[in-house]
C-alpha atoms as a PDB file:
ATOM      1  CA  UNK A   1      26.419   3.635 -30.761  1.00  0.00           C
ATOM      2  CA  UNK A   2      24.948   2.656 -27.335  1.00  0.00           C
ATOM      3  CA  UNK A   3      22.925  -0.574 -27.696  1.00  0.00           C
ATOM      4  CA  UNK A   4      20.879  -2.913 -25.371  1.00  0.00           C
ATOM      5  CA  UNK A   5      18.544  -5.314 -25.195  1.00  0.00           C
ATOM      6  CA  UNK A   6      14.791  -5.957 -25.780  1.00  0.00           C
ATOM      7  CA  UNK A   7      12.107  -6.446 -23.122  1.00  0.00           C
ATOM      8  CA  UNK A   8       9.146  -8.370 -23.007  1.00  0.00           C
ATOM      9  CA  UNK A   9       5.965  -6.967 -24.157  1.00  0.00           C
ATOM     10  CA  UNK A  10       3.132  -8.267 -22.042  1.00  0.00           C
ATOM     11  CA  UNK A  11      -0.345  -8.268 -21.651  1.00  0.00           C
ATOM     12  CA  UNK A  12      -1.328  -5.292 -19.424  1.00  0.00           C
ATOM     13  CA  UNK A  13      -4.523  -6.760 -17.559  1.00  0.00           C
ATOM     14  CA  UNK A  14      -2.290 -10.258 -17.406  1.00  0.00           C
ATOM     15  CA  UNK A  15       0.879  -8.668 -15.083  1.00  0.00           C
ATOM     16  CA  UNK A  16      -1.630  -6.829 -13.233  1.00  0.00           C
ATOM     17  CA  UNK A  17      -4.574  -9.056 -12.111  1.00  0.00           C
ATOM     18  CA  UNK A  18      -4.768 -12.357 -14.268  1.00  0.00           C
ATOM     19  CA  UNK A  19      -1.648 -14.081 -13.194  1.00  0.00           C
ATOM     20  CA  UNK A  20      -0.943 -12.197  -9.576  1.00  0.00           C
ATOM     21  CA  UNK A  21      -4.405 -13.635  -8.634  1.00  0.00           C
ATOM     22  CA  UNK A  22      -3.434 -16.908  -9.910  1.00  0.00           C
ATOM     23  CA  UNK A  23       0.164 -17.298  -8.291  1.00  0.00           C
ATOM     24  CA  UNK A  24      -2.173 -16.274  -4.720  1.00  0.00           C
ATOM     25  CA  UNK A  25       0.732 -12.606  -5.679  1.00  0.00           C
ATOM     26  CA  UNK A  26       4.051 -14.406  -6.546  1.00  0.00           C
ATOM     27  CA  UNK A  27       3.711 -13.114 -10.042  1.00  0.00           C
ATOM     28  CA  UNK A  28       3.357  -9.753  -8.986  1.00  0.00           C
ATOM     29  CA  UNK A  29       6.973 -10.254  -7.505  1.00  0.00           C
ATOM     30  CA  UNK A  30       8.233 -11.853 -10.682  1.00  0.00           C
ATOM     31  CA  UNK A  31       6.943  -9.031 -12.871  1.00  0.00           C
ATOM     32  CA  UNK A  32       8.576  -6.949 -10.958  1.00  0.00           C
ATOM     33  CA  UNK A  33      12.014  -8.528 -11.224  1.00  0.00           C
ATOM     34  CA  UNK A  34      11.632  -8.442 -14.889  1.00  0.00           C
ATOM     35  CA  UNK A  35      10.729  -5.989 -15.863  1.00  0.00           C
ATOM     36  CA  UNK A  36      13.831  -3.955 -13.470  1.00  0.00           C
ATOM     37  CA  UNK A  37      16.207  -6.732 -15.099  1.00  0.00           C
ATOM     38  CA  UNK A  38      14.935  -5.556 -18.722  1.00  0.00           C
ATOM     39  CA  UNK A  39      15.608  -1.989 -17.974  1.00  0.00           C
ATOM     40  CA  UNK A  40      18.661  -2.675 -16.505  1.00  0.00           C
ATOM     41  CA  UNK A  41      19.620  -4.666 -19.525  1.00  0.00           C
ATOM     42  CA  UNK A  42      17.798  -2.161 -22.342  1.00  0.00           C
ATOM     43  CA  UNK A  43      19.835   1.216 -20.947  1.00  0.00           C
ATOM     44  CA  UNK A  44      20.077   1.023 -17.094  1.00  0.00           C
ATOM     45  CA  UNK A  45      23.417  -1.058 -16.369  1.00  0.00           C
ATOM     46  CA  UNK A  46      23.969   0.216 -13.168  1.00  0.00           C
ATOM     47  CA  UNK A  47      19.936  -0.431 -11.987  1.00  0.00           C
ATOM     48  CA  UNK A  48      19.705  -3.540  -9.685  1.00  0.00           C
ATOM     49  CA  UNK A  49      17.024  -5.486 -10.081  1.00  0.00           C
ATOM     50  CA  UNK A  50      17.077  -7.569  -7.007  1.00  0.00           C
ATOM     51  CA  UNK A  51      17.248  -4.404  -5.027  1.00  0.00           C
ATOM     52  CA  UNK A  52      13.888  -3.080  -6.776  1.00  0.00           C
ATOM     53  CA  UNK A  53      12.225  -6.651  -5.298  1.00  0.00           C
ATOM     54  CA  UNK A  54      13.591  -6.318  -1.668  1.00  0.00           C
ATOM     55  CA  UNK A  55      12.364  -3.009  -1.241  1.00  0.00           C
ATOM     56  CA  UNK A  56       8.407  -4.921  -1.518  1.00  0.00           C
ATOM     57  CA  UNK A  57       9.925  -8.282   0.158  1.00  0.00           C
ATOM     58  CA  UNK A  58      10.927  -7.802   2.936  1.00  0.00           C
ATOM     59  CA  UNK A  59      11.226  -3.777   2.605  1.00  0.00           C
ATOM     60  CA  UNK A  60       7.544  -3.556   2.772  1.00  0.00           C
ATOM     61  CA  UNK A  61       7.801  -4.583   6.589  1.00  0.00           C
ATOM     62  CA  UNK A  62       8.755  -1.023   6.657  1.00  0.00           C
ATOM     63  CA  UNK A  63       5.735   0.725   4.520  1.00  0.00           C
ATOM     64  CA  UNK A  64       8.134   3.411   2.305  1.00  0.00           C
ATOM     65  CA  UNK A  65      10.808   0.831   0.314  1.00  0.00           C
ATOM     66  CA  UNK A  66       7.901   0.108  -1.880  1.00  0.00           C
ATOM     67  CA  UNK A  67       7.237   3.417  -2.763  1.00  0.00           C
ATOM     68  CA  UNK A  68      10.278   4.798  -3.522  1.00  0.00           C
ATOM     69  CA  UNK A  69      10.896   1.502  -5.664  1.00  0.00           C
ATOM     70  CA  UNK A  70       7.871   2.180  -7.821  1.00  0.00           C
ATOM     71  CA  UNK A  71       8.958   6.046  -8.279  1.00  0.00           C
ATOM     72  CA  UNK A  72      12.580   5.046  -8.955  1.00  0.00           C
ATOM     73  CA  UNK A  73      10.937   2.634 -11.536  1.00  0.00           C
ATOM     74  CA  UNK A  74       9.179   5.170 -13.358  1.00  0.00           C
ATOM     75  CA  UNK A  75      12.245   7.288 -13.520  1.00  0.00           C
ATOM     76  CA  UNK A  76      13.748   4.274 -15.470  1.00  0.00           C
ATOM     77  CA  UNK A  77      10.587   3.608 -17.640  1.00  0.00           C
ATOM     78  CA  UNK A  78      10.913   7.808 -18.821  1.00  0.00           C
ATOM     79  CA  UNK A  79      14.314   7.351 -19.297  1.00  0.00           C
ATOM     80  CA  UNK A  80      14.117   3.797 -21.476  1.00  0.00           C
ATOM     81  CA  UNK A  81      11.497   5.947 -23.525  1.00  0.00           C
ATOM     82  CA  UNK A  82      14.010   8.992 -24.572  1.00  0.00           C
ATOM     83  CA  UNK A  83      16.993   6.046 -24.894  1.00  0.00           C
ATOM     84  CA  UNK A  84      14.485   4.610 -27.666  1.00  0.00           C
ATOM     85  CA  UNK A  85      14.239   7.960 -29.351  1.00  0.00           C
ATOM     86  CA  UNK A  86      10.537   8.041 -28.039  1.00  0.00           C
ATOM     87  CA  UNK A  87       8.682  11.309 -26.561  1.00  0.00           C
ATOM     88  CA  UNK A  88       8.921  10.842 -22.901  1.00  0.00           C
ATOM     89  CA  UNK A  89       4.961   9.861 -21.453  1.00  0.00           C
ATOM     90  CA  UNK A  90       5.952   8.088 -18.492  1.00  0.00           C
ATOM     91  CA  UNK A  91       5.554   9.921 -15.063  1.00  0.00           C
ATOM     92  CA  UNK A  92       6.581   8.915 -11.405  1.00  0.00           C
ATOM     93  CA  UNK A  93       4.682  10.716  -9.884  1.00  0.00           C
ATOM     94  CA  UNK A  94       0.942   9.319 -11.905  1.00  0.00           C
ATOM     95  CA  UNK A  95       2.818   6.037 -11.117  1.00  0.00           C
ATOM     96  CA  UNK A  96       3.039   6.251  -7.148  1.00  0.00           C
ATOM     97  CA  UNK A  97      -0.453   7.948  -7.217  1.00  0.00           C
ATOM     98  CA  UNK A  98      -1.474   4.402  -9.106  1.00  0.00           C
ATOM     99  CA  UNK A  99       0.204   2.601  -6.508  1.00  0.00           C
ATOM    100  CA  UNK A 100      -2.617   3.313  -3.574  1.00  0.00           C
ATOM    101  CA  UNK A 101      -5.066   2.624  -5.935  1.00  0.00           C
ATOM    102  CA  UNK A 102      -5.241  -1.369  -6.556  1.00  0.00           C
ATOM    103  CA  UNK A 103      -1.934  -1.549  -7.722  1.00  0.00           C
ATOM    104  CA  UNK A 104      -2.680  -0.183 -11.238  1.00  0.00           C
ATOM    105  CA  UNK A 105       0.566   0.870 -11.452  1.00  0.00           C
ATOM    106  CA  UNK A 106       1.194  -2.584 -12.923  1.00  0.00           C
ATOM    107  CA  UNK A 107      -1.267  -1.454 -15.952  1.00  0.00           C
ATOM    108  CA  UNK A 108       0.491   1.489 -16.143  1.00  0.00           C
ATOM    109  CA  UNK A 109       3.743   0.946 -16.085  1.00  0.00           C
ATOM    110  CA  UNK A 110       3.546  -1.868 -18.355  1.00  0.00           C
ATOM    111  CA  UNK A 111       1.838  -0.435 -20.931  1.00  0.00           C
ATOM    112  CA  UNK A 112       4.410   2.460 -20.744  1.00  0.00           C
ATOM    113  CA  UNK A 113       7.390  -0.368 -21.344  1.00  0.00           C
ATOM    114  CA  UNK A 114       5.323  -1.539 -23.949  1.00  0.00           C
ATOM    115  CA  UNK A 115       5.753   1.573 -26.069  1.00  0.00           C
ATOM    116  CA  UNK A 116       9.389   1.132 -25.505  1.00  0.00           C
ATOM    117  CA  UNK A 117       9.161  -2.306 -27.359  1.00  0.00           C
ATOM    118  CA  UNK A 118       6.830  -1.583 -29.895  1.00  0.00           C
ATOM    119  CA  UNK A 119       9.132   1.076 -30.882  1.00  0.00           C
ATOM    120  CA  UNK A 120      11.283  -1.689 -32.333  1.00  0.00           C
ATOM    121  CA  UNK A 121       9.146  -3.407 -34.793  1.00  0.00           C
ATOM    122  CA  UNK A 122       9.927  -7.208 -35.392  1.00  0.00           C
ATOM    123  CA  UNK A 123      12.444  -7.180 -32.447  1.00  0.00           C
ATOM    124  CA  UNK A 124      11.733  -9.672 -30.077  1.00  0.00           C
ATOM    125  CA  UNK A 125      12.646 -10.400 -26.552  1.00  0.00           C
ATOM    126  CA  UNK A 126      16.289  -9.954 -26.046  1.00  0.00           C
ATOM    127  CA  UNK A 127      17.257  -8.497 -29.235  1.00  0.00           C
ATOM    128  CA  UNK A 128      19.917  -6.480 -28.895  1.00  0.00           C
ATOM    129  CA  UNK A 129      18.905  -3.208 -30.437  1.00  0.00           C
ATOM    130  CA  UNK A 130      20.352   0.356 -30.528  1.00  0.00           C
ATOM    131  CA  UNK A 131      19.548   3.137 -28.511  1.00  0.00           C
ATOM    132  CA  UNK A 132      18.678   6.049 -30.954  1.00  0.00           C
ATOM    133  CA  UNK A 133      17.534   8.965 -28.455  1.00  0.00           C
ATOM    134  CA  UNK A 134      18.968  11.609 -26.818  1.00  0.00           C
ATOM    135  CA  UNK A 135      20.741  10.781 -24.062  1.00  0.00           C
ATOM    136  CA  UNK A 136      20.710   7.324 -24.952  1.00  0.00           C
ATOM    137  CA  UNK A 137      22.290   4.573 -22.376  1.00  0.00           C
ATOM    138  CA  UNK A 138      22.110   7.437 -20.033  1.00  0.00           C
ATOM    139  CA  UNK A 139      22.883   4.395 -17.477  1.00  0.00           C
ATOM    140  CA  UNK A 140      25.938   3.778 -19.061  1.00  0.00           C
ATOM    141  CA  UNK A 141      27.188   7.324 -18.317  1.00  0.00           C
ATOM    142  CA  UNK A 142      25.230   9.960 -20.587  1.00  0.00           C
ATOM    143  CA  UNK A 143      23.537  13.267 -19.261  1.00  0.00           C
ATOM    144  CA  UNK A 144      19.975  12.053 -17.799  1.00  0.00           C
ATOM    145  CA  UNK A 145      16.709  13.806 -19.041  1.00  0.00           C
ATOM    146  CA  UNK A 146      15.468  15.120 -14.902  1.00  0.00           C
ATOM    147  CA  UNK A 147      12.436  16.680 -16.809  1.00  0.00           C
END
Protein backbone atom coordinates (compact mmCIF):
# COMPACT_ATOMS: atom_id res chain seq x y z
CA UNK A 1 0.00 0.00 0.00
CA UNK A 2 1.27 3.45 -1.16
CA UNK A 3 2.27 5.53 1.90
CA UNK A 4 3.73 9.06 2.57
CA UNK A 5 4.19 11.50 4.83
CA UNK A 6 2.28 14.10 6.93
CA UNK A 7 2.20 17.87 6.38
CA UNK A 8 1.93 20.62 8.57
CA UNK A 9 -1.35 21.96 9.51
CA UNK A 10 -1.16 25.70 9.91
CA UNK A 11 -2.98 28.54 10.83
CA UNK A 12 -4.75 29.93 7.72
CA UNK A 13 -4.75 33.83 8.52
CA UNK A 14 -0.92 33.10 9.95
CA UNK A 15 0.70 31.78 6.27
CA UNK A 16 -1.28 34.35 4.67
CA UNK A 17 -0.91 37.79 6.38
CA UNK A 18 0.46 37.40 10.07
CA UNK A 19 3.90 36.14 9.42
CA UNK A 20 4.44 37.39 5.51
CA UNK A 21 3.88 40.91 7.00
CA UNK A 22 6.25 40.19 9.68
CA UNK A 23 9.23 38.59 7.62
CA UNK A 24 8.64 42.29 5.34
CA UNK A 25 7.28 38.64 2.59
CA UNK A 26 10.09 36.05 3.22
CA UNK A 27 7.54 33.84 4.84
CA UNK A 28 5.38 33.94 2.04
CA UNK A 29 8.40 32.27 0.14
CA UNK A 30 8.95 29.75 2.89
CA UNK A 31 5.31 28.69 2.95
CA UNK A 32 5.53 28.14 -0.26
CA UNK A 33 8.50 25.78 -0.22
CA UNK A 34 6.72 23.79 2.32
CA UNK A 35 4.06 23.27 1.67
CA UNK A 36 5.35 21.93 -2.33
CA UNK A 37 8.02 19.82 -0.22
CA UNK A 38 4.97 18.25 1.87
CA UNK A 39 3.11 17.35 -1.21
CA UNK A 40 5.94 16.13 -2.78
CA UNK A 41 6.67 14.03 0.23
CA UNK A 42 2.69 13.05 1.09
CA UNK A 43 2.01 11.57 -2.76
CA UNK A 44 3.86 13.81 -5.30
CA UNK A 45 7.54 12.26 -5.56
CA UNK A 46 8.26 13.52 -8.74
CA UNK A 47 6.91 17.42 -7.73
CA UNK A 48 9.94 19.77 -7.15
CA UNK A 49 9.65 22.00 -4.69
CA UNK A 50 12.42 24.36 -5.41
CA UNK A 51 11.07 24.69 -8.88
CA UNK A 52 7.50 25.81 -7.43
CA UNK A 53 9.71 28.83 -5.50
CA UNK A 54 11.74 29.96 -8.63
CA UNK A 55 8.86 30.34 -10.67
CA UNK A 56 7.86 33.60 -7.88
CA UNK A 57 11.81 34.31 -7.31
CA UNK A 58 13.17 35.16 -9.84
CA UNK A 59 10.33 33.76 -12.36
CA UNK A 60 8.15 36.56 -11.36
CA UNK A 61 10.60 38.97 -13.34
CA UNK A 62 8.62 37.44 -16.05
CA UNK A 63 4.79 37.96 -14.74
CA UNK A 64 3.32 34.15 -15.83
CA UNK A 65 5.87 31.54 -13.71
CA UNK A 66 3.83 32.54 -10.77
CA UNK A 67 0.73 31.69 -12.13
CA UNK A 68 1.16 28.61 -13.56
CA UNK A 69 2.99 27.62 -10.17
CA UNK A 70 -0.10 28.40 -8.13
CA UNK A 71 -2.43 26.36 -10.73
CA UNK A 72 0.07 23.48 -10.86
CA UNK A 73 -0.20 23.70 -6.98
CA UNK A 74 -3.76 23.28 -6.82
CA UNK A 75 -3.59 20.37 -9.15
CA UNK A 76 -1.39 18.77 -6.37
CA UNK A 77 -3.60 19.96 -3.40
CA UNK A 78 -6.89 17.97 -5.48
CA UNK A 79 -4.83 15.24 -6.02
CA UNK A 80 -3.30 14.90 -2.15
CA UNK A 81 -7.16 15.08 -1.29
CA UNK A 82 -8.34 11.82 -3.45
CA UNK A 83 -4.67 10.10 -2.31
CA UNK A 84 -6.21 10.61 1.35
CA UNK A 85 -9.43 8.95 0.36
CA UNK A 86 -11.05 12.51 0.69
CA UNK A 87 -13.83 14.02 -1.82
CA UNK A 88 -11.86 16.21 -4.05
CA UNK A 89 -12.82 20.31 -3.03
CA UNK A 90 -9.78 21.82 -4.19
CA UNK A 91 -9.91 23.79 -7.56
CA UNK A 92 -7.11 25.52 -9.71
CA UNK A 93 -8.85 27.45 -11.27
CA UNK A 94 -10.80 29.34 -7.71
CA UNK A 95 -7.07 29.21 -6.73
CA UNK A 96 -5.47 31.45 -9.61
CA UNK A 97 -8.69 33.61 -9.49
CA UNK A 98 -7.52 34.06 -5.54
CA UNK A 99 -4.21 34.85 -6.67
CA UNK A 100 -5.12 38.60 -8.15
CA UNK A 101 -6.99 39.14 -5.28
CA UNK A 102 -4.49 39.85 -2.17
CA UNK A 103 -2.97 36.70 -2.40
CA UNK A 104 -5.80 34.76 -0.68
CA UNK A 105 -4.80 31.94 -2.34
CA UNK A 106 -2.58 31.40 0.71
CA UNK A 107 -6.03 31.10 2.84
CA UNK A 108 -7.21 28.96 0.43
CA UNK A 109 -4.95 26.69 -0.36
CA UNK A 110 -3.98 26.12 3.09
CA UNK A 111 -7.03 25.46 4.46
CA UNK A 112 -7.56 22.95 1.55
CA UNK A 113 -4.09 21.03 2.80
CA UNK A 114 -5.50 21.25 6.02
CA UNK A 115 -8.35 18.87 5.25
CA UNK A 116 -5.73 16.60 3.92
CA UNK A 117 -4.17 16.46 7.51
CA UNK A 118 -7.05 16.47 9.53
CA UNK A 119 -8.04 13.49 7.66
CA UNK A 120 -5.44 11.65 9.72
CA UNK A 121 -6.44 12.15 13.23
CA UNK A 122 -3.53 12.12 15.87
CA UNK A 123 -0.91 12.04 13.01
CA UNK A 124 1.43 14.64 13.30
CA UNK A 125 3.92 16.31 11.10
CA UNK A 126 5.88 13.78 9.22
CA UNK A 127 4.08 10.74 10.08
CA UNK A 128 4.29 8.47 7.61
CA UNK A 129 0.75 7.48 6.84
CA UNK A 130 -1.01 5.48 4.07
CA UNK A 131 -2.63 6.65 1.16
CA UNK A 132 -6.20 5.09 1.18
CA UNK A 133 -7.91 6.79 -2.02
CA UNK A 134 -8.31 6.08 -5.35
CA UNK A 135 -5.58 6.66 -7.26
CA UNK A 136 -3.50 6.97 -4.38
CA UNK A 137 0.42 8.04 -4.84
CA UNK A 138 -0.76 8.93 -8.24
CA UNK A 139 2.89 10.66 -8.22
CA UNK A 140 4.42 7.54 -7.79
CA UNK A 141 2.90 6.21 -11.05
CA UNK A 142 -1.02 5.64 -10.59
CA UNK A 143 -3.80 6.92 -13.08
CA UNK A 144 -4.36 10.79 -12.04
CA UNK A 145 -7.97 12.04 -11.25
CA UNK A 146 -7.92 15.21 -14.47
CA UNK A 147 -11.54 15.92 -13.18
Amino acid sequence: MPQGAIGKKRNIFAAWLGLPIITLGIYGLVWWYKINRELRDFDNPQSKPTNSLLAFLPGGLIIIPPFVSIFQAGKRIRQAQISAGLQPTCSPGLGLFLGFIYGTYVLYYQSQLNKVWDSYPGATEGTIVPLRGAGAGAGAGAPQYMG
